[in-house]
Protein backbone atom coordinates (compact mmCIF):
# COMPACT_ATOMS: atom_id res chain seq x y z
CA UNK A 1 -49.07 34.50 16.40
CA UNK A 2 -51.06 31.49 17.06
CA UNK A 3 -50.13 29.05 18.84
CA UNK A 4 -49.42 26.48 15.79
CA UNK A 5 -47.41 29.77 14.39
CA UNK A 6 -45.45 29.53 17.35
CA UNK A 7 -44.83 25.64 16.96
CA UNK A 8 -43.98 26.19 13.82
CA UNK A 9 -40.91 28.80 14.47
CA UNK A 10 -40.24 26.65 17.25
CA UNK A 11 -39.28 23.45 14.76
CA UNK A 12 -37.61 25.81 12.39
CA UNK A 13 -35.25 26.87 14.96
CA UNK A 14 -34.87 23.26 15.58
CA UNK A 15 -33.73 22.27 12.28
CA UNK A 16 -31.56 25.05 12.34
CA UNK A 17 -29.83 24.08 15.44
CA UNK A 18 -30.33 19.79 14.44
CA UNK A 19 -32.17 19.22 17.59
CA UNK A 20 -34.48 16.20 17.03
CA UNK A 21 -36.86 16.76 20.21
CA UNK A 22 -37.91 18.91 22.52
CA UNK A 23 -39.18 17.41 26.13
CA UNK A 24 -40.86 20.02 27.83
CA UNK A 25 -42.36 19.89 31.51
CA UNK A 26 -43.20 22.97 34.04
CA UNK A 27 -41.79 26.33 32.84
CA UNK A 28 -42.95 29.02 30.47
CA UNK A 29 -42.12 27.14 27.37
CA UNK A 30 -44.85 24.73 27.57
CA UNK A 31 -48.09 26.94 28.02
CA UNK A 32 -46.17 29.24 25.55
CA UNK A 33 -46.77 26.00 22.60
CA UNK A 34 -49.71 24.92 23.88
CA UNK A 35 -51.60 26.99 26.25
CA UNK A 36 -51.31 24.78 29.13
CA UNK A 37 -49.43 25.72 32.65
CA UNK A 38 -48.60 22.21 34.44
CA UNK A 39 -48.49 22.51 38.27
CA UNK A 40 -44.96 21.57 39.88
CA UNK A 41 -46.08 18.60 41.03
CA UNK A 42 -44.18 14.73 41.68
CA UNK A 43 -46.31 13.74 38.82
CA UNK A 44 -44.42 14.08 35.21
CA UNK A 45 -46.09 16.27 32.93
CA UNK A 46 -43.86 16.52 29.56
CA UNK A 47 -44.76 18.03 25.90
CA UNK A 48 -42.73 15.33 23.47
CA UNK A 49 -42.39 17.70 20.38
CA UNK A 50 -40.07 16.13 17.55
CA UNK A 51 -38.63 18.28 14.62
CA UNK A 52 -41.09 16.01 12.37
CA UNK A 53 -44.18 13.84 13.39
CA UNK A 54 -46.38 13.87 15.83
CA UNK A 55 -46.55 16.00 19.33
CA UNK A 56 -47.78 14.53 22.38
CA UNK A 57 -48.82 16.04 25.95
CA UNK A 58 -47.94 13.38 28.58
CA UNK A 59 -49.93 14.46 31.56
CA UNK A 60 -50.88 12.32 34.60
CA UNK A 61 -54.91 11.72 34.13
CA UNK A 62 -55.69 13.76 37.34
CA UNK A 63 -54.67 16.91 35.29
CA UNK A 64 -56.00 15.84 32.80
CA UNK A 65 -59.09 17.63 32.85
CA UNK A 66 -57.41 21.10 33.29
CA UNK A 67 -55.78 20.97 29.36
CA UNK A 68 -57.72 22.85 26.85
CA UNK A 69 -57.31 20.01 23.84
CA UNK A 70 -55.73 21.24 20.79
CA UNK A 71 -56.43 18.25 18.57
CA UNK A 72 -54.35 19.85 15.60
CA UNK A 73 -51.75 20.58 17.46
CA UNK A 74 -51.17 17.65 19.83
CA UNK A 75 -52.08 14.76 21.33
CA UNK A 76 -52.65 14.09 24.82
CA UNK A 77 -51.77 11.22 26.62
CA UNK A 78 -52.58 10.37 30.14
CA UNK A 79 -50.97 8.41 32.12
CA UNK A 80 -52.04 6.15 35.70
CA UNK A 81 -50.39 6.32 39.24
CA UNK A 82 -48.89 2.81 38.47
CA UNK A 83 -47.45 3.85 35.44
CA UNK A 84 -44.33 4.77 34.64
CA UNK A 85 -44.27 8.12 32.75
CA UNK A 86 -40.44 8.33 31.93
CA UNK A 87 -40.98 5.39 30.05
CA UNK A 88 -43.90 6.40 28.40
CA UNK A 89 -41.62 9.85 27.33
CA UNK A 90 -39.03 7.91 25.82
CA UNK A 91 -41.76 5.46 24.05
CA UNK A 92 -42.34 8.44 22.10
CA UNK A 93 -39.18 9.36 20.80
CA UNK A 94 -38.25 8.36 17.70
CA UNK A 95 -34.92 5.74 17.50
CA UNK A 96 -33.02 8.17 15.50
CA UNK A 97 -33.31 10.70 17.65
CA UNK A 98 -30.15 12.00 19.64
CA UNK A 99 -29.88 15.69 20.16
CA UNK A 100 -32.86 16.60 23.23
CA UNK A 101 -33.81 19.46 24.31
CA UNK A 102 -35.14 19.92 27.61
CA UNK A 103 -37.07 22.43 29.56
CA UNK A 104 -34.94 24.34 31.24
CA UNK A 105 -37.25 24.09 34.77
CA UNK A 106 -37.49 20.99 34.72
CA UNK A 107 -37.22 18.75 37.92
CA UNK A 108 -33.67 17.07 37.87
CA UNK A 109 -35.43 14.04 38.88
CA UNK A 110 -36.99 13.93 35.68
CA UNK A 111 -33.81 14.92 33.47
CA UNK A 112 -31.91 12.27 35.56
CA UNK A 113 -34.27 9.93 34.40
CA UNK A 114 -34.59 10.63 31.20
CA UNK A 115 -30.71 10.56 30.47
CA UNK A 116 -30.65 7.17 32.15
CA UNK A 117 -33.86 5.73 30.05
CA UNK A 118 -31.93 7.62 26.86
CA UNK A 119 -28.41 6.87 26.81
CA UNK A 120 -28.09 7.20 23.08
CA UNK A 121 -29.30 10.68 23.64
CA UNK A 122 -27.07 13.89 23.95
CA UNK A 123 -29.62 16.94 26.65
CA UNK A 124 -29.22 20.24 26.00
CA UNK A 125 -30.86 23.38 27.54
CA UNK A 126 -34.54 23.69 25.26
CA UNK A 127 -34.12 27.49 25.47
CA UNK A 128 -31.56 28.18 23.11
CA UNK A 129 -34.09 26.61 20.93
CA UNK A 130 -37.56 28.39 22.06
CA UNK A 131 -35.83 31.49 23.86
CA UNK A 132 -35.03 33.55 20.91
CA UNK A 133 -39.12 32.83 19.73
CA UNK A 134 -39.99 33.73 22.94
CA UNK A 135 -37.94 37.09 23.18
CA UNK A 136 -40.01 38.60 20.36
CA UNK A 137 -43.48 39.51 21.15
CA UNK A 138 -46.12 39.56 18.89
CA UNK A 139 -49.04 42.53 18.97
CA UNK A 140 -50.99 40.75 21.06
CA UNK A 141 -48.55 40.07 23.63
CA UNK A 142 -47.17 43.47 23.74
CA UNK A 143 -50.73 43.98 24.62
CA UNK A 144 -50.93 41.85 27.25
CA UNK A 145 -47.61 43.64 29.38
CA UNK A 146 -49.35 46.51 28.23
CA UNK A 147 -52.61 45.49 30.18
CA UNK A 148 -50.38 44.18 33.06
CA UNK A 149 -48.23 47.62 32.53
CA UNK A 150 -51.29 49.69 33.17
CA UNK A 151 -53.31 47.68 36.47
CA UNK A 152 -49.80 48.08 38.80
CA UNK A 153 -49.76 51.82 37.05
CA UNK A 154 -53.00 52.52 38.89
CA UNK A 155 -51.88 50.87 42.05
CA UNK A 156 -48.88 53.04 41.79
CA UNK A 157 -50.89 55.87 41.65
CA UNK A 158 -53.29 54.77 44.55
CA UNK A 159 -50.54 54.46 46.72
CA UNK A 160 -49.56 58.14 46.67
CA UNK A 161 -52.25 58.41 49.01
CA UNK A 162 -51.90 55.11 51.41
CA UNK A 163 -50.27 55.97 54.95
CA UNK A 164 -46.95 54.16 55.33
CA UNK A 165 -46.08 55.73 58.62
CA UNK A 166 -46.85 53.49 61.54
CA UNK A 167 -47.41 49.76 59.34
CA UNK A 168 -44.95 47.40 58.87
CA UNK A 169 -43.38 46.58 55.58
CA UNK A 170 -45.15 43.26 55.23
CA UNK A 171 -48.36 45.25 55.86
CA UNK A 172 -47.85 47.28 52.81
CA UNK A 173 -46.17 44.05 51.09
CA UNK A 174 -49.96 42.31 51.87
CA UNK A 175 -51.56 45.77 50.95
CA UNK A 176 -49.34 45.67 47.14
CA UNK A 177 -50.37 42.28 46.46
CA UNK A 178 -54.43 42.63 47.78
CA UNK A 179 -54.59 45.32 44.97
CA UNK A 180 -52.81 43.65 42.04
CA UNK A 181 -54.98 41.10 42.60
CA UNK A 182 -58.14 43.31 42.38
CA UNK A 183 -56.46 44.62 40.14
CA UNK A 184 -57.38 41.53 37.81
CA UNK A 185 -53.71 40.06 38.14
CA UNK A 186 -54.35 35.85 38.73
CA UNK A 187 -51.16 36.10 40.91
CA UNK A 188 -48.24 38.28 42.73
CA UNK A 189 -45.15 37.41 41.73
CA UNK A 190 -43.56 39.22 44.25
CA UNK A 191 -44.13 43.20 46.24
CA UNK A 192 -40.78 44.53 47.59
CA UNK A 193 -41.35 47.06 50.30
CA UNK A 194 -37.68 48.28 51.64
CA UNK A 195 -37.59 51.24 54.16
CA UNK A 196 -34.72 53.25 55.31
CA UNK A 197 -31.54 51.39 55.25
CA UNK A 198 -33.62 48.26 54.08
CA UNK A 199 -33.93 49.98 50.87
CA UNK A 200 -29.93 49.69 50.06
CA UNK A 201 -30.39 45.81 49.72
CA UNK A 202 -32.34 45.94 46.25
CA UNK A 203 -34.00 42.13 46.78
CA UNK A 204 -34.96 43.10 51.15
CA UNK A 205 -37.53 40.78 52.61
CA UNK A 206 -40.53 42.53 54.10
CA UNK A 207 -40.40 42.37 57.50
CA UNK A 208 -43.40 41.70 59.84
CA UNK A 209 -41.80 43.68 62.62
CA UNK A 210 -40.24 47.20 60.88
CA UNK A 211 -42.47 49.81 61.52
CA UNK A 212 -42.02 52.76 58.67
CA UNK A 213 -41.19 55.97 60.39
CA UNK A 214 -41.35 59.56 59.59
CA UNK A 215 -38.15 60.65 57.83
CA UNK A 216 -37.95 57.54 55.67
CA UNK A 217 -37.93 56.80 52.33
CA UNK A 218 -39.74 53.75 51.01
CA UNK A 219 -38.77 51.57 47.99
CA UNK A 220 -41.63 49.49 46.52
CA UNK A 221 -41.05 47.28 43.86
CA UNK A 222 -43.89 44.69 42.68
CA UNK A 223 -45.41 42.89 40.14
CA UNK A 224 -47.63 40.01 39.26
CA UNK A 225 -48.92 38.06 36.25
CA UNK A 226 -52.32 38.77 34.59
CA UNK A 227 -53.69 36.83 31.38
CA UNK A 228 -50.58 34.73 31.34
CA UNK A 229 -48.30 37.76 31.18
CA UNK A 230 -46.56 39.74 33.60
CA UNK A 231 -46.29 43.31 35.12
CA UNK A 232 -43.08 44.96 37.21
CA UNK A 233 -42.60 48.68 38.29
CA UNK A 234 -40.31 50.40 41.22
CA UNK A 235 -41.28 53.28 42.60
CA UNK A 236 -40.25 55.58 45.90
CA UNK A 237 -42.18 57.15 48.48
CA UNK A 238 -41.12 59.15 51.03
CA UNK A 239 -42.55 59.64 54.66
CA UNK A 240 -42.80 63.87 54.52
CA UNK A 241 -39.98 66.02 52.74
CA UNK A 242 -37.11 63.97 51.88
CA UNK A 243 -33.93 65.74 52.65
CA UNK A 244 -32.11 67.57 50.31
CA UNK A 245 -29.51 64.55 49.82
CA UNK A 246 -31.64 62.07 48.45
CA UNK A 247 -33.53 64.51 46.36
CA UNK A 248 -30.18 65.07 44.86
CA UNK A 249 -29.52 61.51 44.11
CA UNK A 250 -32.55 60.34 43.01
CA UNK A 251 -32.56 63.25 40.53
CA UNK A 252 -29.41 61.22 39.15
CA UNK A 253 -31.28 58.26 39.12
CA UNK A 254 -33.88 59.65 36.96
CA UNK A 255 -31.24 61.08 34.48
CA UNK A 256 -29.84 57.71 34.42
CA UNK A 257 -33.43 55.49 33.72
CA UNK A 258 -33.66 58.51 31.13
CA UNK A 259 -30.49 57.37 29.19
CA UNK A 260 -31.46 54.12 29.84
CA UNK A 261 -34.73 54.33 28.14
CA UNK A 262 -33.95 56.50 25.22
CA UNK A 263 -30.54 54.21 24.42
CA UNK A 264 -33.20 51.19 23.66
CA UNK A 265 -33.52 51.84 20.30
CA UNK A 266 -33.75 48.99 17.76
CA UNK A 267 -30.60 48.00 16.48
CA UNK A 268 -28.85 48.73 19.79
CA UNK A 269 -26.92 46.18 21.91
CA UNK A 270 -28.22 45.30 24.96
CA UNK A 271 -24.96 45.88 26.79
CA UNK A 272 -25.37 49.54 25.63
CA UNK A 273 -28.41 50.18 27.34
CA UNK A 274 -26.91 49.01 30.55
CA UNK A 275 -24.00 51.76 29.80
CA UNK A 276 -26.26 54.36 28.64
CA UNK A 277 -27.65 54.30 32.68
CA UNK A 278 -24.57 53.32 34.01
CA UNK A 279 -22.52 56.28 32.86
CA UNK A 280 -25.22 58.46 34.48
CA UNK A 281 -24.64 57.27 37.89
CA UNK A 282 -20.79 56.83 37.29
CA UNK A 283 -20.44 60.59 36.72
CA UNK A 284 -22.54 61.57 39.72
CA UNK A 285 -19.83 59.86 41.44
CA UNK A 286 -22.22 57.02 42.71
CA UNK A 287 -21.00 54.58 40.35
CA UNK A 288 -19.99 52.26 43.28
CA UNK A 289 -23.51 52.15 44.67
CA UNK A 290 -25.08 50.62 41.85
CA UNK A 291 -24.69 46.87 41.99
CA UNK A 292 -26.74 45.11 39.22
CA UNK A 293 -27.54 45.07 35.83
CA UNK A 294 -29.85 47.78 34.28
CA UNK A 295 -32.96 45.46 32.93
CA UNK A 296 -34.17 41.71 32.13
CA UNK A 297 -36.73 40.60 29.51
CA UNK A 298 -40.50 39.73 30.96
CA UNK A 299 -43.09 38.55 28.83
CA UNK A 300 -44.88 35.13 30.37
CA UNK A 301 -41.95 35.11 32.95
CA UNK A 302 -40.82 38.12 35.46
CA UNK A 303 -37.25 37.95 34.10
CA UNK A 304 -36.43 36.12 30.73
CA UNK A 305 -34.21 37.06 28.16
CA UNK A 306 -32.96 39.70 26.63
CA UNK A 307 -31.02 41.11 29.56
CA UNK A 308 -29.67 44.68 29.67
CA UNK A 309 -26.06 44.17 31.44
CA UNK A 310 -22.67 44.05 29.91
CA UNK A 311 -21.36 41.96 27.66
CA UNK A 312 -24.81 41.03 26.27
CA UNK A 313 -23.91 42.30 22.66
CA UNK A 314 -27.43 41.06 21.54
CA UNK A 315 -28.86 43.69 19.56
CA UNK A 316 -32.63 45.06 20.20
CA UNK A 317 -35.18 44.38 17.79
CA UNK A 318 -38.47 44.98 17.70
CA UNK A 319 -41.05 43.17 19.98
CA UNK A 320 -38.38 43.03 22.71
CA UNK A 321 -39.88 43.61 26.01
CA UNK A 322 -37.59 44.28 29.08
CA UNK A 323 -37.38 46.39 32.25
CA UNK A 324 -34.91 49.84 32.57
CA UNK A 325 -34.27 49.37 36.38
CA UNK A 326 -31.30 51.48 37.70
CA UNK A 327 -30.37 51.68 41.48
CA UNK A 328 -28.56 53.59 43.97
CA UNK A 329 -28.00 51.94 46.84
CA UNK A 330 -26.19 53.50 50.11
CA UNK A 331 -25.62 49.88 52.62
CA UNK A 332 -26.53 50.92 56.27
CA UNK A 333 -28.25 54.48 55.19
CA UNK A 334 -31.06 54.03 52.08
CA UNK A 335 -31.37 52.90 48.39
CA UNK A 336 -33.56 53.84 45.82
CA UNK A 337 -34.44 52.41 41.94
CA UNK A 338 -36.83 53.28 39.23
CA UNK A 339 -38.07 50.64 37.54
CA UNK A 340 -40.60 50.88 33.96
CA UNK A 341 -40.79 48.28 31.51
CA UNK A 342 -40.06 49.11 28.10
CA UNK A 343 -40.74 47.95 24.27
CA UNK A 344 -38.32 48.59 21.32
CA UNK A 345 -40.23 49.45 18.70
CA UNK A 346 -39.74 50.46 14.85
CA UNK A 347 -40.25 54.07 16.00
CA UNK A 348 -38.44 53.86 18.95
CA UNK A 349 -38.33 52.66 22.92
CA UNK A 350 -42.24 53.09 24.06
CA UNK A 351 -42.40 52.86 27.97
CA UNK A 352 -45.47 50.36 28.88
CA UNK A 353 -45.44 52.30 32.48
CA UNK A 354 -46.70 55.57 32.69
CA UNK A 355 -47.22 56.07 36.23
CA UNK A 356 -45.16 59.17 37.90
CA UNK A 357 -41.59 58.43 38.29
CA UNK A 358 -40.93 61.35 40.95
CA UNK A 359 -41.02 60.67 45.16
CA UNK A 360 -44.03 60.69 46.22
CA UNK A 361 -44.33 62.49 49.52
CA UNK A 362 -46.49 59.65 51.77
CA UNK A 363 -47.83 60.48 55.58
């Protein structure tokens, strides 16, 4: 799709929903109409687009510079320090509008503003209007995760041969983010490195001071963004032979992303996937030990809709890119997860990550 396609769905959805504007600041939505990223700055930027007429990009005229025009699409309008950009905002809303939606990141500063510049107006959340476009990729986005999919598949690879015994977690955290960026990732969005009992707490902290030790298993789980769209993969390593007990679990685990993967089939409900893994894990007797949901959506944002947990009765369709992310985790002894990111397609679930999914066996 182009990005005027995109508009286009975008005021569609609109109608359908009888939402007269969206007001869009920092978040995904905005360089997902219009190519442009603002920075999360004090300074108001804001995409006015109305169901009908014209759409304007309010940004201050120090960023100005940094937006790649799109005459046919938009306008943009740049506003001074002295000025007042809220008012500017509502200047460009039309009288008879009343239902707004707004950006779901944006500052509350801004939406407090807005509501009190707007009283005639009623705010809702602007991603039950551009979410569901958002959730289905297009060829070329697939592409994209697929490009992203591949760079931390390589790193993946590479580090079956790093030495974790002896460094710190935060050395192999910096080590995990050097490469995706050389990689030819513009940013990491984050690089999980958990060892030993660190590993049972699925979101640890690299630590500057714990030293990985022989005997210990090693959960990395990273990912950046790269050409606007993002990459995320978990794998394990293990410092020599892991013992016989965590072989035996994670060979559970890797039943479980199994049925997880294979249950993403077009037509299926999200919440299904989640139980396809789940009931893997249950009948190991482990079903205690896993305590999140099985996947999110990515695409321009690490975790965006649609999200594999229960009660999420959304059925797949194709284009829908998410993770299949199961976890064991054993608080006070050692965790693991397996994380690949996943496309349901016409012809079935196609994994985007192809790196190995068993231990590697680390010095």
């Amino acid at each position: 799709m182009t990005y005027a396609d995109r508009m286009q769905r975008v005021r569609s959805r609109m109608s359908d929903l009888d939402v007269d504007a969206l007001l869009l600041s920092v978040g995904p939505d905005l360089p997902y109409l219009t190519g442009y990223e603002a920075m999360p700055l004090e300074r108001l930027t804001m995409l006015v687009l109305p169901r009908d007429g014209d759409t304007r990009l309010v940004v201050p005229r120090l960023e100005a510079p940094r937006v790649d025009p799109k005459p046919d699409l938009f306008e943009v309008v740049t506003w001074e320090e002295t000025d007042d950009p809220v008012a500017i905002v509502a200047r460009f809303l039309s009288d008879s509008a009343r239902r707004v939606g707004i950006g779901d990141h944006t500052w509350a500063r801004f939406v407090l503003d807005l509501q009190a510049r707007l009283p005639q107006c009623t705010f809702s959340r602007a991603s039950a209007v551009v979410g569901p476009v958002r959730m289905v990729k297009d060829a070329e986005e697939i592409d994209a995760l697929k490009r992203a999919a591949r760079a931390v598949d390589a790193i993946a690879v590479e580090m079956r041969g790093v030495r974790f015994s002896g460094r710190t977690e935060l050395d192999v955290h910096r080590e995990l983010v050097d490469r995706m960026i050389g990689a030819g990732h513009e940013r990491s969005n984050f690089a999980i490195v958990a060892a030993g009992p660190n590993a049972a707490s699925p979101h640890h902290e690299p630590s500057p001071t714990r030293t990985i030790t022989g005997g210990e298993i090693v959960l990395c789980d990273f990912g950046g963004t790269m050409d606007g769209y993002c990459s995320d993969i978990t794998r394990m390593f293990h410092v020599g032979e892991p013992a016989k007990e965590i072989a035996d679990v994670y060979s559970v685990l890797v039943a479980a992303q199994e049925a997880g993967v294979r249950a993403a089939t077009a037509g299926t409900r999200c919440e299904e996937v989640d139980a396809a893994s789940r009931r893997v894990i249950a009948d190991a007797g482990f079903g205690a030990y896993f305590v999140h949901r099985v996947g999110h959506g990515i695409g321009t944002e690490a975790h965006e809709d649609p999200y594999m947990v229960a009660g999420n009765t959304l059925a797949l369709v194709p284009g829908h890119a998410f993770s299949v992310e199961p976890g064991i985790y054993f608080p006070g002894r050692f965790g693991m997860r397996l994380e690949d990111i996943v496309v349901a397609t016409e012809a079935g679930p196609t994994r985007l990550n192809l790196a190995p999914r068993d231990i590697a066996i680390v010095a």
